[in-house]
PDB file of N, CA and C in Angstrom:
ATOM      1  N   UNK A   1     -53.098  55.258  84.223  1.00  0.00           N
ATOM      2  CA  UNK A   1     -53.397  54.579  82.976  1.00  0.00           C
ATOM      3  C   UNK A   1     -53.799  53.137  83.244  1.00  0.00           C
ATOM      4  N   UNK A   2     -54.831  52.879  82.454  1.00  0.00           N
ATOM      5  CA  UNK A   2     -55.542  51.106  82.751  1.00  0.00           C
ATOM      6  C   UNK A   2     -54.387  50.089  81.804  1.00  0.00           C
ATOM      7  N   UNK A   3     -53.437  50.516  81.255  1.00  0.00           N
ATOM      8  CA  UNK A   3     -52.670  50.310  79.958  1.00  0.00           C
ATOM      9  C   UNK A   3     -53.298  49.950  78.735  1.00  0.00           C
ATOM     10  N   UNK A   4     -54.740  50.066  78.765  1.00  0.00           N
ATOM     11  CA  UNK A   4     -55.065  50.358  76.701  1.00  0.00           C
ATOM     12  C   UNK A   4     -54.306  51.115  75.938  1.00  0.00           C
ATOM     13  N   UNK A   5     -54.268  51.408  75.147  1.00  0.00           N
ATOM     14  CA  UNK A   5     -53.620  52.052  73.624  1.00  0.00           C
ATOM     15  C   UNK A   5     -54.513  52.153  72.819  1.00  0.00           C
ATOM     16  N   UNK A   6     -55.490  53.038  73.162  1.00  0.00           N
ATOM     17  CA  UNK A   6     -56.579  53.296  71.893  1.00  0.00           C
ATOM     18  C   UNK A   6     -56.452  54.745  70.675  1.00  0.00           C
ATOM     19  N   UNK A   7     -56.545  54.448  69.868  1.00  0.00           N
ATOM     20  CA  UNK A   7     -56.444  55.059  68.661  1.00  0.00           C
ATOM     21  C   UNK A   7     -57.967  55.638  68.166  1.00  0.00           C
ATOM     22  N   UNK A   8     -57.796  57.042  67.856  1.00  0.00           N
ATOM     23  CA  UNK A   8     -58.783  57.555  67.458  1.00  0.00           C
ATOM     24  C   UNK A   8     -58.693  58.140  66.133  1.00  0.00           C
ATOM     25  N   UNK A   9     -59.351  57.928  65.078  1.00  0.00           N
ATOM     26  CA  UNK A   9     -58.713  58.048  64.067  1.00  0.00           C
ATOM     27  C   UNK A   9     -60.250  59.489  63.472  1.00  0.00           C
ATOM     28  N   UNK A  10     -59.757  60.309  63.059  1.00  0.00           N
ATOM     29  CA  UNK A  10     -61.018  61.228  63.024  1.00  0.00           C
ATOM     30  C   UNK A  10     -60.534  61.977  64.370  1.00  0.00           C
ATOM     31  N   UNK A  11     -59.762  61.986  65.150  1.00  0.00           N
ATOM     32  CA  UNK A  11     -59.940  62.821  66.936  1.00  0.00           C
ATOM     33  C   UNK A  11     -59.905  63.768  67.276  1.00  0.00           C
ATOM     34  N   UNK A  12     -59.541  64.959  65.674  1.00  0.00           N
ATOM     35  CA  UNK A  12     -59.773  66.330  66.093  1.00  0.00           C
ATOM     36  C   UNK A  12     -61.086  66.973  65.842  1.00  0.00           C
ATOM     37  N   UNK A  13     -62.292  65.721  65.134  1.00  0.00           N
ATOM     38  CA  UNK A  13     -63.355  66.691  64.514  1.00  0.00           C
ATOM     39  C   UNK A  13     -64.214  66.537  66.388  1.00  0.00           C
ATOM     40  N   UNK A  14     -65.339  67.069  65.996  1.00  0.00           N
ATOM     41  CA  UNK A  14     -66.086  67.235  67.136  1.00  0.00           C
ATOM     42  C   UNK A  14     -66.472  65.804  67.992  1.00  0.00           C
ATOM     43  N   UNK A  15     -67.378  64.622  67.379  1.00  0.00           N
ATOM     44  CA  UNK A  15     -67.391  63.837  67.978  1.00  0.00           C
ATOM     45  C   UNK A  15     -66.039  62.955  68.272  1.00  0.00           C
ATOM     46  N   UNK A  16     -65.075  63.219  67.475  1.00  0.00           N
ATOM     47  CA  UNK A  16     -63.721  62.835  67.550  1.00  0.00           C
ATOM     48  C   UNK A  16     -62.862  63.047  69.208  1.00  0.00           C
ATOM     49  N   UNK A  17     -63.208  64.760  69.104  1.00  0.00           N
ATOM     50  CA  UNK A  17     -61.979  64.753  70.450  1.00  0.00           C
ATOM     51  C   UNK A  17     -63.330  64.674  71.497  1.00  0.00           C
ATOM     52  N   UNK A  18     -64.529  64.468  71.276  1.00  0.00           N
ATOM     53  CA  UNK A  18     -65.063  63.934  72.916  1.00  0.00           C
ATOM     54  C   UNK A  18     -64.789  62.953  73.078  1.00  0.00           C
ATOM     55  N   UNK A  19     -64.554  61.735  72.085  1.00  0.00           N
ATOM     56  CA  UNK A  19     -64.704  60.346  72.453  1.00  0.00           C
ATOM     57  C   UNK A  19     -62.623  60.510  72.965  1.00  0.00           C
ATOM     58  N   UNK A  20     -62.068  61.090  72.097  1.00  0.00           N
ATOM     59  CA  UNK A  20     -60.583  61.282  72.759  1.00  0.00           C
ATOM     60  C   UNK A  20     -60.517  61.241  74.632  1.00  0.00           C
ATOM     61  N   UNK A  21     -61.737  62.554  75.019  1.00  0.00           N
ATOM     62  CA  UNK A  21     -61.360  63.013  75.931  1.00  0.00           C
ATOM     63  C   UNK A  21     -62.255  61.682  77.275  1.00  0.00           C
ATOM     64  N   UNK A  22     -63.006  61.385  76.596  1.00  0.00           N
ATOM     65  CA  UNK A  22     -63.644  60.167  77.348  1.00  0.00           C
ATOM     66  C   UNK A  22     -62.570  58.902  77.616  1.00  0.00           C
ATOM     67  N   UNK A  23     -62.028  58.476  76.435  1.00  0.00           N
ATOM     68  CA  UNK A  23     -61.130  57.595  76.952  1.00  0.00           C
ATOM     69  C   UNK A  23     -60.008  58.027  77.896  1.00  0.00           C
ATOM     70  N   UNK A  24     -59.103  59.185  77.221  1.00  0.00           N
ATOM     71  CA  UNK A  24     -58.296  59.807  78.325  1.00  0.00           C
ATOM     72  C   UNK A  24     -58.846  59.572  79.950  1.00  0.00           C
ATOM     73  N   UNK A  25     -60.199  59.904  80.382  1.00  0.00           N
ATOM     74  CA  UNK A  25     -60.834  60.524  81.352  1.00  0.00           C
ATOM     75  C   UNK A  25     -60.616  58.814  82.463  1.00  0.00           C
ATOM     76  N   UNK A  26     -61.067  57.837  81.315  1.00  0.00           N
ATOM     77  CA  UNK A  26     -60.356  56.010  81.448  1.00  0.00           C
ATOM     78  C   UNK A  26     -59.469  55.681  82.003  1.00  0.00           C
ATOM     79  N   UNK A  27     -58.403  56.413  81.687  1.00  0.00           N
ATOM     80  CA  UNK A  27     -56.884  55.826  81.847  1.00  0.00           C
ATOM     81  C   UNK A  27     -56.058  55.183  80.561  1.00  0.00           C
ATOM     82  N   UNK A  28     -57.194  55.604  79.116  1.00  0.00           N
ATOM     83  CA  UNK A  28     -56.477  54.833  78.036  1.00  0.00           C
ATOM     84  C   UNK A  28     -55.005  55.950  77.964  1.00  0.00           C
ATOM     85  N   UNK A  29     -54.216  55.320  76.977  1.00  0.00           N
ATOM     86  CA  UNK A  29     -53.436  55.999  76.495  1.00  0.00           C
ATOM     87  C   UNK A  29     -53.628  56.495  74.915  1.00  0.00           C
ATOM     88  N   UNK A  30     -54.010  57.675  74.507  1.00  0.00           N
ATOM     89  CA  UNK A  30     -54.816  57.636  73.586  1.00  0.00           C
ATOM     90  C   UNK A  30     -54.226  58.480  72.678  1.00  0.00           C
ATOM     91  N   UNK A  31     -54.104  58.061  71.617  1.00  0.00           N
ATOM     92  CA  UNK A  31     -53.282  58.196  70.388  1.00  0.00           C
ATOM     93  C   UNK A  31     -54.187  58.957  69.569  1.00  0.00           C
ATOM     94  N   UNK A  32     -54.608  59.842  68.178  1.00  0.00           N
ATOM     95  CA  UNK A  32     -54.866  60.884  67.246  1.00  0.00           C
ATOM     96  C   UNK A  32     -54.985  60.768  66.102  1.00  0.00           C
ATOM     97  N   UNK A  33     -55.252  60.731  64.832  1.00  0.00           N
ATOM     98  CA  UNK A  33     -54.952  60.470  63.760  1.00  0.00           C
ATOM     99  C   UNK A  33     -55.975  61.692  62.904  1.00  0.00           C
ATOM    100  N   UNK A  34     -55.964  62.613  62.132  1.00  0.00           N
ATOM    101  CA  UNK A  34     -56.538  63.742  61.845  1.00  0.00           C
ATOM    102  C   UNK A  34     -56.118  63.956  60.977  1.00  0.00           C
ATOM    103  N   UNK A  35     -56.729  64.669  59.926  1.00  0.00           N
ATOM    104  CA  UNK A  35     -55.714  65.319  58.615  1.00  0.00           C
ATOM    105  C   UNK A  35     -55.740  66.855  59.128  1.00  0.00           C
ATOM    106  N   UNK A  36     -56.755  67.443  59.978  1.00  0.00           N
ATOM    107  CA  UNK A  36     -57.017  68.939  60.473  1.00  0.00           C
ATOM    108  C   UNK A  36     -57.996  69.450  59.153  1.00  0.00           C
ATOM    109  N   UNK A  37     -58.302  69.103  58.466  1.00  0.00           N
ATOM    110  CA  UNK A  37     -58.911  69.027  57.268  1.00  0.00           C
ATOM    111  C   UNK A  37     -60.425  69.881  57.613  1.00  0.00           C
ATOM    112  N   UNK A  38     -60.966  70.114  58.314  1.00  0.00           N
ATOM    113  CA  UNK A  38     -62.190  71.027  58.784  1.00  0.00           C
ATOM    114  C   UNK A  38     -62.292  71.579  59.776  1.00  0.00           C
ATOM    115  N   UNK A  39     -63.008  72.465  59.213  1.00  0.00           N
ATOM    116  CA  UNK A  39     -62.860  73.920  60.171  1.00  0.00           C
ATOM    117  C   UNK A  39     -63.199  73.391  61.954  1.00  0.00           C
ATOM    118  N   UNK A  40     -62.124  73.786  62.780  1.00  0.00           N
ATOM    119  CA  UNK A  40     -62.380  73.894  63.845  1.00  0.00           C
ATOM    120  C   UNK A  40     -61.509  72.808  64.728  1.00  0.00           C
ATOM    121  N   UNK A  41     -60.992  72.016  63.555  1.00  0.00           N
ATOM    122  CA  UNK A  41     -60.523  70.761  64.275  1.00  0.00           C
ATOM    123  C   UNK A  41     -59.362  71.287  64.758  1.00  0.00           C
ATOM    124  N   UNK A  42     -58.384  72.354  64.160  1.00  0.00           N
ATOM    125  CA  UNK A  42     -57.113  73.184  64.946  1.00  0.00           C
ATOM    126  C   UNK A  42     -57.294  73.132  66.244  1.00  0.00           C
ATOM    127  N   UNK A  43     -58.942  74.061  66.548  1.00  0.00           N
ATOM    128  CA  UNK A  43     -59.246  74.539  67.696  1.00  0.00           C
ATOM    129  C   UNK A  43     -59.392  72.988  68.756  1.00  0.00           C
ATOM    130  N   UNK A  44     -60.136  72.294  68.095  1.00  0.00           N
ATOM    131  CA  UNK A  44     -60.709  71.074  69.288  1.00  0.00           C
ATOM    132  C   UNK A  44     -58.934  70.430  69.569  1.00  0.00           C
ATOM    133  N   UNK A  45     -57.850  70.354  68.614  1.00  0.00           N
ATOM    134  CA  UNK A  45     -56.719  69.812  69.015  1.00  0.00           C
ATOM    135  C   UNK A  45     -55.989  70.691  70.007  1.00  0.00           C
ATOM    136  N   UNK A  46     -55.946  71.624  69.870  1.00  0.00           N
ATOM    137  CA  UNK A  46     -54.991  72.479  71.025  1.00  0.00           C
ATOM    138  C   UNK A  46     -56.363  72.411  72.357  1.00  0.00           C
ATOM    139  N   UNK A  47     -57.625  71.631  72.121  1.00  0.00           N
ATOM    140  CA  UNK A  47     -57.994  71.726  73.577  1.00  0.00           C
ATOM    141  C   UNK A  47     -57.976  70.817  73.991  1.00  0.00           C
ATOM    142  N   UNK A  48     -57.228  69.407  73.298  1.00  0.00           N
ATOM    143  CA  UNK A  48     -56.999  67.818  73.624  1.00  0.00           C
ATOM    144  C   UNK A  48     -55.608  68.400  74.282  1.00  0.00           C
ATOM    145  N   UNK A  49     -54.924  69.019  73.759  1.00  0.00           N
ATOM    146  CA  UNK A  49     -53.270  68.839  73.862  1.00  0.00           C
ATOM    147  C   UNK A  49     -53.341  70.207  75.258  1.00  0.00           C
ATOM    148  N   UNK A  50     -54.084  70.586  75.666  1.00  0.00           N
ATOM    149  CA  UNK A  50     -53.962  71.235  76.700  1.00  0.00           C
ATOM    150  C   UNK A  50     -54.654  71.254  77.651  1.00  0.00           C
ATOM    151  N   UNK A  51     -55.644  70.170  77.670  1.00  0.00           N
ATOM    152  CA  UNK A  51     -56.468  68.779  78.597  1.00  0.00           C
ATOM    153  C   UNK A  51     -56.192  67.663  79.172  1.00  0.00           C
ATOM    154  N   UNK A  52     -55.517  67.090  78.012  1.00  0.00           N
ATOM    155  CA  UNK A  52     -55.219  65.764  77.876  1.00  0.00           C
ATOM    156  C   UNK A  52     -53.930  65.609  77.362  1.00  0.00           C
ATOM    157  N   UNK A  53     -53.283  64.489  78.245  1.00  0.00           N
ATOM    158  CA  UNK A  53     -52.017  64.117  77.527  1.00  0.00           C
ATOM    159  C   UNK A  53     -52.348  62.829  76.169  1.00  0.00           C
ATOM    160  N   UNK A  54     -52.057  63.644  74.602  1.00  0.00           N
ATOM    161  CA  UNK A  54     -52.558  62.706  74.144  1.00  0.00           C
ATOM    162  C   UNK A  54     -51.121  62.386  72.975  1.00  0.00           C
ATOM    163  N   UNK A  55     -51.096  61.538  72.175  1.00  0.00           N
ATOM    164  CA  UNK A  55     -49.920  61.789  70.686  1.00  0.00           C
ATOM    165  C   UNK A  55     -50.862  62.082  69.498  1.00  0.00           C
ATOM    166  N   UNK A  56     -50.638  63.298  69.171  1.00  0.00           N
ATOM    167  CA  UNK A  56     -51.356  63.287  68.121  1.00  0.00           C
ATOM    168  C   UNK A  56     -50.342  62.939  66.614  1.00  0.00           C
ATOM    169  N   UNK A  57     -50.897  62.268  65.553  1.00  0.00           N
ATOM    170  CA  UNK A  57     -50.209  62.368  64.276  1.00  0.00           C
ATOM    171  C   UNK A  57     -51.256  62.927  63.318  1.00  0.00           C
ATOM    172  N   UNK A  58     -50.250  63.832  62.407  1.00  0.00           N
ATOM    173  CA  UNK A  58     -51.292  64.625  61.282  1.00  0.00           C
ATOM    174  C   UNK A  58     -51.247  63.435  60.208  1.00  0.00           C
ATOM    175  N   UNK A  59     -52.284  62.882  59.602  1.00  0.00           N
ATOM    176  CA  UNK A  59     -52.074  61.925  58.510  1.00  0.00           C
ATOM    177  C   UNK A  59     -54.026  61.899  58.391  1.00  0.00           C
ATOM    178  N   UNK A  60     -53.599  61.462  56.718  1.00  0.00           N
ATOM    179  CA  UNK A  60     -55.119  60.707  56.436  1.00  0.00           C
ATOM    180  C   UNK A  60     -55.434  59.352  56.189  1.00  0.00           C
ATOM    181  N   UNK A  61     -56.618  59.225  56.666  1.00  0.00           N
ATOM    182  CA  UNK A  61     -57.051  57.647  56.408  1.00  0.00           C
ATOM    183  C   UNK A  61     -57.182  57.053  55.542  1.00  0.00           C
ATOM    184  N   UNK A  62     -57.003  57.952  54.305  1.00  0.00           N
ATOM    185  CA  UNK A  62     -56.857  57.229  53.124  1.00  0.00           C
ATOM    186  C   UNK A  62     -55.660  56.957  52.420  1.00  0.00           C
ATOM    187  N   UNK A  63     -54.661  57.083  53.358  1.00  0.00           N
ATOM    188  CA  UNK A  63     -53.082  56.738  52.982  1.00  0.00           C
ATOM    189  C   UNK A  63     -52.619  56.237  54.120  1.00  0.00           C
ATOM    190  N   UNK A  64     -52.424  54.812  53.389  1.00  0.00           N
ATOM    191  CA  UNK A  64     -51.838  54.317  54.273  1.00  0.00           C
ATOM    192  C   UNK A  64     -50.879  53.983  54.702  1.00  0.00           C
ATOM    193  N   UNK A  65     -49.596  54.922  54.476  1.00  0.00           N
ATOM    194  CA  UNK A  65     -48.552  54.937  55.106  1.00  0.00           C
ATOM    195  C   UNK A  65     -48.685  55.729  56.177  1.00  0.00           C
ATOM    196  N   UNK A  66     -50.103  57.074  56.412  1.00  0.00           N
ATOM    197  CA  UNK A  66     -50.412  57.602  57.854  1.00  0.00           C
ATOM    198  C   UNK A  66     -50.502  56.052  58.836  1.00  0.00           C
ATOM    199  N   UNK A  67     -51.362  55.449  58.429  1.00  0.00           N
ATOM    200  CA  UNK A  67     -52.015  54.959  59.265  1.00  0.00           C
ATOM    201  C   UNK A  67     -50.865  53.893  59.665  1.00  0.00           C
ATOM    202  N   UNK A  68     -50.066  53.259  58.487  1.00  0.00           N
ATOM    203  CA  UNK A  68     -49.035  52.322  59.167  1.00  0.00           C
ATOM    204  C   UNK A  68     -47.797  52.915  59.929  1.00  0.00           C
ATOM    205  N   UNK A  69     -47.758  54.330  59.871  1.00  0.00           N
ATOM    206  CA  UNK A  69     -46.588  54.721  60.405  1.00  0.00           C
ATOM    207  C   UNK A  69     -46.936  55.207  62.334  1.00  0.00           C
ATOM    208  N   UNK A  70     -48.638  54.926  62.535  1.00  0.00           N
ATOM    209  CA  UNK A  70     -49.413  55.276  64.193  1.00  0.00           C
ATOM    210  C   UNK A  70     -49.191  54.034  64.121  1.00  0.00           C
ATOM    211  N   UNK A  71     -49.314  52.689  63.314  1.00  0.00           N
ATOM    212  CA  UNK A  71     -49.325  51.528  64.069  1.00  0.00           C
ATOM    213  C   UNK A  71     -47.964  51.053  64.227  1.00  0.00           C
ATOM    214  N   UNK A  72     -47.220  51.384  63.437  1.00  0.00           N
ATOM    215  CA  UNK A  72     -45.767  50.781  63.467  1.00  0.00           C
ATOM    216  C   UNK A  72     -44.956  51.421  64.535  1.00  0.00           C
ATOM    217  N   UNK A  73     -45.215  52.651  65.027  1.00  0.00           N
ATOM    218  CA  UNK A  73     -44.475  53.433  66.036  1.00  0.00           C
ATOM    219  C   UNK A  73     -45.799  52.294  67.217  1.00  0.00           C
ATOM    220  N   UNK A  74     -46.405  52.582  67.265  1.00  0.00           N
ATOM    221  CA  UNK A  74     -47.297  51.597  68.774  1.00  0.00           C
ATOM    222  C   UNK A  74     -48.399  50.450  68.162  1.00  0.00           C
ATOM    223  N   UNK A  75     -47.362  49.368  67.921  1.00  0.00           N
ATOM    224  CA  UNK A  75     -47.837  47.733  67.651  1.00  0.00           C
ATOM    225  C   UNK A  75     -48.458  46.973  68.392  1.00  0.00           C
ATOM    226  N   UNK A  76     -48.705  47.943  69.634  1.00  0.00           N
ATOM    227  CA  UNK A  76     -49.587  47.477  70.852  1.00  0.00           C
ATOM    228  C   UNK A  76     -50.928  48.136  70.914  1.00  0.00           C
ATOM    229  N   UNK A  77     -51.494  48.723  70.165  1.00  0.00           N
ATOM    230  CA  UNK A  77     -52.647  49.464  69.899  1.00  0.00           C
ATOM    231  C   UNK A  77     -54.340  48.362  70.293  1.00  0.00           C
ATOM    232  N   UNK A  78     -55.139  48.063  71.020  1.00  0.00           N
ATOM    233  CA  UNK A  78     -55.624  47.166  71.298  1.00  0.00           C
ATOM    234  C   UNK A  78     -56.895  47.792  70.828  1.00  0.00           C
ATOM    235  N   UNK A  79     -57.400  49.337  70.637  1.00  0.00           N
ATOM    236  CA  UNK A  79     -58.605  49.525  70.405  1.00  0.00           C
ATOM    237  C   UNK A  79     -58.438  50.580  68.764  1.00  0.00           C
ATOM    238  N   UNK A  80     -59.179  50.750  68.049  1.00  0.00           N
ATOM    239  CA  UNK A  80     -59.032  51.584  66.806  1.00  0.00           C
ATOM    240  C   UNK A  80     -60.755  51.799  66.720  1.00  0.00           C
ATOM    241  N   UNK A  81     -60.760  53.411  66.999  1.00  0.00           N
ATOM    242  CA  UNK A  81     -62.039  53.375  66.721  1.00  0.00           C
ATOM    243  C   UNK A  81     -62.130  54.860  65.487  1.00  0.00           C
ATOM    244  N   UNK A  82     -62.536  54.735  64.672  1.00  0.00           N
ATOM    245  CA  UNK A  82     -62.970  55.442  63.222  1.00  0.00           C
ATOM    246  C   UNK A  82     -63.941  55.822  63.133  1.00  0.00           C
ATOM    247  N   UNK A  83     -63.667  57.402  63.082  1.00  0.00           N
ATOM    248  CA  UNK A  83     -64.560  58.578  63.606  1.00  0.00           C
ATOM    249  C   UNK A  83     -64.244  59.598  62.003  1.00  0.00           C
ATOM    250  N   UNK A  84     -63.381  59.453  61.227  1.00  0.00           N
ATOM    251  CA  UNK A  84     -63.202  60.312  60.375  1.00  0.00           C
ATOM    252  C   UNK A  84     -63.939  60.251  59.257  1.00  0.00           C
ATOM    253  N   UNK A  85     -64.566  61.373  58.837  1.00  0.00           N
ATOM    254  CA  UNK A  85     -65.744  61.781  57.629  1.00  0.00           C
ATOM    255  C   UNK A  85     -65.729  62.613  56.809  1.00  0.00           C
ATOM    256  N   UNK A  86     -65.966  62.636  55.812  1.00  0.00           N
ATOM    257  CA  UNK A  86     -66.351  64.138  55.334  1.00  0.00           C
ATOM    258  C   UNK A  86     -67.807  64.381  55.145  1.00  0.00           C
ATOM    259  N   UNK A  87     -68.057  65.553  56.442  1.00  0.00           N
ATOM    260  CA  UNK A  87     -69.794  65.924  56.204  1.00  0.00           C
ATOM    261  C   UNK A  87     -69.903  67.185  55.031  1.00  0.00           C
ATOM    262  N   UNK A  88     -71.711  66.823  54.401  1.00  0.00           N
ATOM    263  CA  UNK A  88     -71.267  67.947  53.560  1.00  0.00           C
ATOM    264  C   UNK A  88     -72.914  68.416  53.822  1.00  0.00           C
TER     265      UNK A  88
END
């Protein structure tokens, strides 16, 4: 690990867990944030969590007690990058 703490918020949809698996690939320590909310993102998380050592939390970005309860558990978080959408 390089000791970053980057946060991916969106990290189970598709461009989500590549950019997950890119930082992992870094040395970040790389944290999850997902509601699982579209199809497939189940699948892309059980292939982070059996790739990559990552923490995932189920929460949405539009509540923000998800989002304060990934920053309040790791207050050392140095990167946040926001990947979550709804495509239609």
């Amino acid at each position: 690990m390089n000791g970053r703490k980057t946060l991916v918020i969106g990290g189970a949809g598709f461009i989500g867990c590549n950019t997950v698996g890119y930082f992992c690939e870094l040395g970040d320590e790389v944290l999850v944030l997902d509601n699982l909310s579209r199809r497939g993102t189940q699948n892309n998380l059980e292939w982070l969590q059996e790739n990559h050592d990552i923490q995932f939390y189920c929460g949405d970005i539009r509540n923000i007690a998800d989002i304060d309860r990934v920053l309040l558990d790791h207050p050392d978080t140095g990167v946040v990058i926001h990947l979550a959408a709804q495509t239609a």
